[in-house]
C-alpha atoms as a PDB file:
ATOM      1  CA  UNK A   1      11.527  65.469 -14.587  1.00  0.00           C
ATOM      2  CA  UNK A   2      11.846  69.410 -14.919  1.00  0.00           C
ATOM      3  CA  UNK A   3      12.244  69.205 -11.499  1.00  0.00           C
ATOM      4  CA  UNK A   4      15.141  67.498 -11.191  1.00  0.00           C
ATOM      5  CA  UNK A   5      16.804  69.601 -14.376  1.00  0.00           C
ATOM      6  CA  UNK A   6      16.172  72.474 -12.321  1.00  0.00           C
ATOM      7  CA  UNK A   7      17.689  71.676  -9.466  1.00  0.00           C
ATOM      8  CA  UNK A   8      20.540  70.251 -11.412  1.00  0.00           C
ATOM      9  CA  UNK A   9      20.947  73.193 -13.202  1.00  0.00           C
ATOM     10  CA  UNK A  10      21.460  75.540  -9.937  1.00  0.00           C
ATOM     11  CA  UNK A  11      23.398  72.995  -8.447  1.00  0.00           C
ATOM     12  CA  UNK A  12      26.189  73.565 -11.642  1.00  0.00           C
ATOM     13  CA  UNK A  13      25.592  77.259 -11.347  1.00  0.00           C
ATOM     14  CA  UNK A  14      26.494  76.814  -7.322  1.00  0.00           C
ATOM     15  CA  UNK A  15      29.367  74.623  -8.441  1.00  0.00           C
ATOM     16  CA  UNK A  16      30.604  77.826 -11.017  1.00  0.00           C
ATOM     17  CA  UNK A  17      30.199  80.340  -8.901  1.00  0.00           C
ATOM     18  CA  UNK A  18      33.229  81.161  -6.504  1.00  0.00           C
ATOM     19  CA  UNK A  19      32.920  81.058  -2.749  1.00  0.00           C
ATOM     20  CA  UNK A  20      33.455  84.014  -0.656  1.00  0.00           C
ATOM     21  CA  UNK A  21      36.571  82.076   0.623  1.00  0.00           C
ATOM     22  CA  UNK A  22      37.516  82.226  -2.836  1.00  0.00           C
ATOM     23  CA  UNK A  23      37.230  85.593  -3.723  1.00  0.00           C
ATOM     24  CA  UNK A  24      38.981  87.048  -0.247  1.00  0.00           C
ATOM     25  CA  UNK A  25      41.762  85.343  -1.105  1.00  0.00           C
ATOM     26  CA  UNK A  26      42.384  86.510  -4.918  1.00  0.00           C
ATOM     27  CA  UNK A  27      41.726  89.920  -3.757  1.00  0.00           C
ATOM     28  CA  UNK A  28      44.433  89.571  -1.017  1.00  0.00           C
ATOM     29  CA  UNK A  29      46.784  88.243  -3.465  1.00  0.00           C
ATOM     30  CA  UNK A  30      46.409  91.098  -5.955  1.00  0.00           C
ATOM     31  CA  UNK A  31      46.599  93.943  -2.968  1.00  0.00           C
ATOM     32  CA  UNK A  32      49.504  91.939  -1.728  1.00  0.00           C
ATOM     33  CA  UNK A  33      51.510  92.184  -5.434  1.00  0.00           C
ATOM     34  CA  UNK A  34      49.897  95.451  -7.026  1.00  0.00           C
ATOM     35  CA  UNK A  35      50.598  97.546  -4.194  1.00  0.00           C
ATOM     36  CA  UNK A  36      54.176  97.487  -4.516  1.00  0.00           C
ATOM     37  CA  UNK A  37      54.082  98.197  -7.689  1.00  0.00           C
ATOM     38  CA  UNK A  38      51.840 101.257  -7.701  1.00  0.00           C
ATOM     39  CA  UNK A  39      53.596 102.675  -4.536  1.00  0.00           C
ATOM     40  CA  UNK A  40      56.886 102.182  -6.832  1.00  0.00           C
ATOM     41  CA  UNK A  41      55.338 104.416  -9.576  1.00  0.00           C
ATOM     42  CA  UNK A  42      53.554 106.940  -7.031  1.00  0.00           C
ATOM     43  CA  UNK A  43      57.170 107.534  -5.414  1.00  0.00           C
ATOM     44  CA  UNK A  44      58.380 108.143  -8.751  1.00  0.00           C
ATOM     45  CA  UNK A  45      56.002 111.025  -9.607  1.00  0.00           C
ATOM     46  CA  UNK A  46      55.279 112.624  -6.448  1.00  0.00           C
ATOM     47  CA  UNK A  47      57.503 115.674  -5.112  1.00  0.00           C
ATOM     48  CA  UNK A  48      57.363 115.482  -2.041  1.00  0.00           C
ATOM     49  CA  UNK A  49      56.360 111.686   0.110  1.00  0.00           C
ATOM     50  CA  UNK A  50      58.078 111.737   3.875  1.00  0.00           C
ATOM     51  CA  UNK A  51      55.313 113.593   5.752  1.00  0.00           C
ATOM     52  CA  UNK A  52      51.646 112.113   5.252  1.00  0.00           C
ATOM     53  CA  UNK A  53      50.813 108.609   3.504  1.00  0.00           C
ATOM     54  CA  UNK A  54      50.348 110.159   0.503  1.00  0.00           C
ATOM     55  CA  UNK A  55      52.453 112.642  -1.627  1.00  0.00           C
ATOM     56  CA  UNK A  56      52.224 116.197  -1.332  1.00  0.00           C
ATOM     57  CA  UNK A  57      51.810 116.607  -5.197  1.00  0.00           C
ATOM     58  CA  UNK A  58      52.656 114.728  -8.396  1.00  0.00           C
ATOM     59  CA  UNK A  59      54.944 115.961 -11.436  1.00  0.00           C
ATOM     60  CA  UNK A  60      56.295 114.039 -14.431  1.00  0.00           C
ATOM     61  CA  UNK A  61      59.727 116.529 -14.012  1.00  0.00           C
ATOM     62  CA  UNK A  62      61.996 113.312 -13.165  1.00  0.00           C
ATOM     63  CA  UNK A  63      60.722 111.317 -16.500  1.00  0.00           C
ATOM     64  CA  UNK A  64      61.222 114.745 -18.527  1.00  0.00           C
ATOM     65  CA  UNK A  65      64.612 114.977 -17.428  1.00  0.00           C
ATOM     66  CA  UNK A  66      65.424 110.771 -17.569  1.00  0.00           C
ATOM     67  CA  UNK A  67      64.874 111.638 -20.743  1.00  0.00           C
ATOM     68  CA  UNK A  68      66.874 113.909 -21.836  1.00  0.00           C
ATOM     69  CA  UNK A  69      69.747 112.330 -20.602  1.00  0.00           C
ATOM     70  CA  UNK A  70      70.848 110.782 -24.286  1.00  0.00           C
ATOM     71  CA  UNK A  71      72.556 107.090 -22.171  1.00  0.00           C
ATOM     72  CA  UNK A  72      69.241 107.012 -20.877  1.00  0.00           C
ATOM     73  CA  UNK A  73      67.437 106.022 -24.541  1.00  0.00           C
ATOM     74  CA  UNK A  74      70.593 103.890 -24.775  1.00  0.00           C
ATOM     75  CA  UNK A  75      70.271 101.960 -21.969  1.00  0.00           C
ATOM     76  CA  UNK A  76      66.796 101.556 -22.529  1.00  0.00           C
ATOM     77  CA  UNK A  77      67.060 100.074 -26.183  1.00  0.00           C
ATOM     78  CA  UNK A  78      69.964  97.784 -24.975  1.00  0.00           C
ATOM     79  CA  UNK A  79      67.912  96.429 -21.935  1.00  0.00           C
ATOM     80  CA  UNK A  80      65.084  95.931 -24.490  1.00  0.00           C
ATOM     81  CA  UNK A  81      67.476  93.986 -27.255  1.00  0.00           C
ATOM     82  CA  UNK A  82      68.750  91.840 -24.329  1.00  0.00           C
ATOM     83  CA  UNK A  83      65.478  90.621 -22.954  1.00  0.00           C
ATOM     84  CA  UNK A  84      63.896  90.007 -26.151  1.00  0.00           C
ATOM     85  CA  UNK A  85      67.229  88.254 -27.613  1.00  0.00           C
ATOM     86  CA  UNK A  86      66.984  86.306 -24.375  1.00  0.00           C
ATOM     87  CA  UNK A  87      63.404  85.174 -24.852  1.00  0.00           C
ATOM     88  CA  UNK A  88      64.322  84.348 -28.403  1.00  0.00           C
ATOM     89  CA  UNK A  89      67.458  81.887 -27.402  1.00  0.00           C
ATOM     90  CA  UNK A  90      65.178  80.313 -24.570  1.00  0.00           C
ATOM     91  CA  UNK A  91      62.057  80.060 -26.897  1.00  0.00           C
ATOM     92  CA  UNK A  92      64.949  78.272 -29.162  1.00  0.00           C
ATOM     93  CA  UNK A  93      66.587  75.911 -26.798  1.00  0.00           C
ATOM     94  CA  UNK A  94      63.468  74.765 -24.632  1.00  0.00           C
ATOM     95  CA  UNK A  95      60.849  73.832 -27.247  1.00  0.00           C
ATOM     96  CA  UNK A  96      62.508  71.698 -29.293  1.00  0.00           C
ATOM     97  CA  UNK A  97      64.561  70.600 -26.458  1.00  0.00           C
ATOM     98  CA  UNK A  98      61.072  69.870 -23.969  1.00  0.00           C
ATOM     99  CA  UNK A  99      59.467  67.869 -27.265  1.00  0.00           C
ATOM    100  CA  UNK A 100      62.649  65.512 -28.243  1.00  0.00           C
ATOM    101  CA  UNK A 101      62.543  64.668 -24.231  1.00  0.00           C
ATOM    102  CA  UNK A 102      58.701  64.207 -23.955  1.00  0.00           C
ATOM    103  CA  UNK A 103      58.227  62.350 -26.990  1.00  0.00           C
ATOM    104  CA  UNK A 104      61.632  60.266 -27.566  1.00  0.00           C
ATOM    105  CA  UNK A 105      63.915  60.719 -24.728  1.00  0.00           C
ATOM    106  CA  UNK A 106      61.704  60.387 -21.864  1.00  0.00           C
ATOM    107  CA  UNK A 107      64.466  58.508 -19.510  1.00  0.00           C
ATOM    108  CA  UNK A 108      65.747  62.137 -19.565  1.00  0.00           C
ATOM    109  CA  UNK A 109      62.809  64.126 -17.759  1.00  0.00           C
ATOM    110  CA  UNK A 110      64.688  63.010 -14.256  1.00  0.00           C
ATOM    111  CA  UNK A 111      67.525  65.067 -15.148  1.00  0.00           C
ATOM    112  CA  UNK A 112      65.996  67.614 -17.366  1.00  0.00           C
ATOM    113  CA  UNK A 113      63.971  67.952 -14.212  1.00  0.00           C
ATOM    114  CA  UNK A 114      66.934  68.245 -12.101  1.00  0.00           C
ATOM    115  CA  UNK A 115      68.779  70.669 -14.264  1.00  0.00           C
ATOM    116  CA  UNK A 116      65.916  73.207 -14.474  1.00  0.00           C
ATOM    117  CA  UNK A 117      66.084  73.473 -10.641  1.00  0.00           C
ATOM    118  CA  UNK A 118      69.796  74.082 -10.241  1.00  0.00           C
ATOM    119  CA  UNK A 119      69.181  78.041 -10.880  1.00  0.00           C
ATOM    120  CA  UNK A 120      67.079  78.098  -7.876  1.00  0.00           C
ATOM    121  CA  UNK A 121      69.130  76.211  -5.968  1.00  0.00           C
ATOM    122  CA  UNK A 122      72.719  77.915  -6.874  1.00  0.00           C
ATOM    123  CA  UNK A 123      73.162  81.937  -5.243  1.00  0.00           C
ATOM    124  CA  UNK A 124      72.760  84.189  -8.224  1.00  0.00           C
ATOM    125  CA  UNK A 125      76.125  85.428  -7.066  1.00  0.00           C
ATOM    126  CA  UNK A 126      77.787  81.952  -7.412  1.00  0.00           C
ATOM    127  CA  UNK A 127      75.936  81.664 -10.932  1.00  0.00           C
ATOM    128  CA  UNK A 128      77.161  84.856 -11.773  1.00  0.00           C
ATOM    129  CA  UNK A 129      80.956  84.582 -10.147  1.00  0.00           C
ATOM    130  CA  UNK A 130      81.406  80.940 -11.967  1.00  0.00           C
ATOM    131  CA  UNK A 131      79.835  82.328 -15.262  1.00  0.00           C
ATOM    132  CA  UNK A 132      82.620  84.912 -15.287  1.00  0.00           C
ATOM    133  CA  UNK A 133      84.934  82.789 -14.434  1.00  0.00           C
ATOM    134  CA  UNK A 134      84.287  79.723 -17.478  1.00  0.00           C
ATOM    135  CA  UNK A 135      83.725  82.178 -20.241  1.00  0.00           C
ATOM    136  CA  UNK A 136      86.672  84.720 -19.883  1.00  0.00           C
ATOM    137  CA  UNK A 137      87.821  84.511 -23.110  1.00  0.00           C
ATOM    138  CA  UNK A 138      87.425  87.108 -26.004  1.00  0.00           C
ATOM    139  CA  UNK A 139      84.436  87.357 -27.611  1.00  0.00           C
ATOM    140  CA  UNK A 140      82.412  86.367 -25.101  1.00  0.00           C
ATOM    141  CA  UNK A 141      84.212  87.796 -21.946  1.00  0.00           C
ATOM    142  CA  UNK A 142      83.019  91.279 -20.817  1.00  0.00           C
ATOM    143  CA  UNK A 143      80.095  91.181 -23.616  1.00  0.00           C
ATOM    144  CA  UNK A 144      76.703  91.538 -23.719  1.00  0.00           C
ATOM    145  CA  UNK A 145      76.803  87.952 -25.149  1.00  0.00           C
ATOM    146  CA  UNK A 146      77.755  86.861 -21.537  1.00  0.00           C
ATOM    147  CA  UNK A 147      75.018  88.683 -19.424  1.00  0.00           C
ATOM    148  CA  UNK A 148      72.444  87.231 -22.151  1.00  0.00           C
ATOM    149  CA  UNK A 149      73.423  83.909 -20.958  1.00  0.00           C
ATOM    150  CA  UNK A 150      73.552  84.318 -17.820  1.00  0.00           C
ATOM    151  CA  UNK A 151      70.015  85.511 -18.175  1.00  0.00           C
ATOM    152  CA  UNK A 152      69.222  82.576 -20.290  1.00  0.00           C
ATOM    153  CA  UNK A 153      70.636  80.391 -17.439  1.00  0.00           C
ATOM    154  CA  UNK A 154      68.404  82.021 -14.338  1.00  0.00           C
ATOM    155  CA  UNK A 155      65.053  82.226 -16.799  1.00  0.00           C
ATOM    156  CA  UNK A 156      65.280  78.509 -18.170  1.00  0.00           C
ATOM    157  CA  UNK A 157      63.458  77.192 -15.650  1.00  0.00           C
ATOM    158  CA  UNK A 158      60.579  79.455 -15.730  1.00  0.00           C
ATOM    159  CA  UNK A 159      60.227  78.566 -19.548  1.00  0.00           C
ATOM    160  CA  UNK A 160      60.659  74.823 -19.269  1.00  0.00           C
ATOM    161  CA  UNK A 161      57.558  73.971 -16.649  1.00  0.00           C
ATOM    162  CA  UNK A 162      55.005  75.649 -19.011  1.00  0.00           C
ATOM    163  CA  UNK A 163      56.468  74.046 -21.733  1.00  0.00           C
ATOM    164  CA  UNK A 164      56.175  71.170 -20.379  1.00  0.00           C
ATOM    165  CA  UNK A 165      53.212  70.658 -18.571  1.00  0.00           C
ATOM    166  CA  UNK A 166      51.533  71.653 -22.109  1.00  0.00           C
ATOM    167  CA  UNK A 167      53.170  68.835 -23.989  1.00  0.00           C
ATOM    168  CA  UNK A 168      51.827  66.750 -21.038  1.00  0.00           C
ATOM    169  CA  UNK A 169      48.474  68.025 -20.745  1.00  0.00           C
ATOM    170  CA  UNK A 170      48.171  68.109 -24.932  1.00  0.00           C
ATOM    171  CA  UNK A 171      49.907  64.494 -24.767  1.00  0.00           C
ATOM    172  CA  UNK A 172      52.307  65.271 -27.434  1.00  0.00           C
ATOM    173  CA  UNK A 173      53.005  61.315 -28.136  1.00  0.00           C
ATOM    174  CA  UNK A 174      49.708  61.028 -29.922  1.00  0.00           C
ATOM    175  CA  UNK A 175      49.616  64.030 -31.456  1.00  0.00           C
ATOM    176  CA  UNK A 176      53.063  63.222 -32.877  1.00  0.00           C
ATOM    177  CA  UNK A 177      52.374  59.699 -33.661  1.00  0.00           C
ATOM    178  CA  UNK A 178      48.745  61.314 -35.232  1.00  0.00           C
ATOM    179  CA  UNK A 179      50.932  63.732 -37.240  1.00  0.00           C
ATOM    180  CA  UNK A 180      53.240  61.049 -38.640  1.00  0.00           C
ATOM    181  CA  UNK A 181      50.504  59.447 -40.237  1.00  0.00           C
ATOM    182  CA  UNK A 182      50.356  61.832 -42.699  1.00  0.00           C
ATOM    183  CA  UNK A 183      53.704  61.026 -44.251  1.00  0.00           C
ATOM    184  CA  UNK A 184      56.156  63.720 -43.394  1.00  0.00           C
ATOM    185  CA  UNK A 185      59.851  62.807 -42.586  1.00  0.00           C
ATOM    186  CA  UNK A 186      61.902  62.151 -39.874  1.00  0.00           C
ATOM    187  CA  UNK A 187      63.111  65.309 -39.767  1.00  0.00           C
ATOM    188  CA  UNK A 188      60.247  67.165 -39.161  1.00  0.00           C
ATOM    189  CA  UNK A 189      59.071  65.608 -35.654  1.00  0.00           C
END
């Protein structure tokens, strides 16, 4: 009987463990999108990178003087406000919009599921040209109201699969139908 719980037990530690397989290909797949990234950041530092494969030397002169530059803090607080304000109107239109569809309106998914794909199917340029083209009227036209959604457009879809594949994978039906039981109102799911 030990025996047998024994081998069971190495058999689920086999099971945990990762193959080798496994593990190449993670490692591949993180050289393959950090590299980029640090080579970026390396080119950005280095003085002096068209001899050798690596820089000649390293100085943090060019962020000094990015930062000096007083549009530069500008920039950088507007391109902050606009990605968070972004986040904040997708976070605001998705949820709720993911959870009416899951739980009430579920002849919608098809097209839900449609709509979220049209960004990746339409050129950015397109997007972008036709965007311009709807909303040139005052406020809106030549705004930063007008590149937010634009940017809410393109980063929809990216918000509405997690959303909802959790509401699937949590089943929000019975945790809705659970959480009516307590009494709340209508309003409130």
């Amino acid at each position: 009987m030990n025996n047998k719980r024994e081998l069971s037990k190495k058999n689920d530690e086999k099971a945990r463990r990762p193959a080798a397989w496994q593990i190449i290909t993670i490692v591949i797949f993180l050289f393959y999108m950090l590299v980029p990234i640090l080579s970026t950041y390396l080119f950005s530092i280095a003085t002096r990178w068209d001899r050798s494969i690596l820089p000649e030397g390293y100085t943090l002169e060019y962020y000094q003087r990015a930062f000096q530059i007083s549009y530069f803090g500008t920039t950088l607080r507007n391109s902050f406000i606009l990605s968070i304000s972004t986040v904040i109107v997708i976070i605001l239109l998705i949820v709720p919009t993911v959870y009416w569809v899951e739980t009430r309106l579920t002849s919608a998914k098809p097209l839900l599921d449609v709509l979220m794909i049209l960004p990746f199917g339409i050129p950015m340029v397109v997007l972008a040209l036709s965007l311009v083209q709807i909303y040139n009227f005052r406020p809106i036209a030549r705004s930063p109201f007008l590149l937010m959604g634009a940017m809410v457009i393109y980063a929809m879809p990216f918000m509405y699969r997690p959303v909802a594949n959790a509401l699937q994978a949590i089943n929000a039906n019975t945790l809705t139908e659970a959480g009516k039981v307590w009494g709340p109102t209508p309003w409130v799911f």
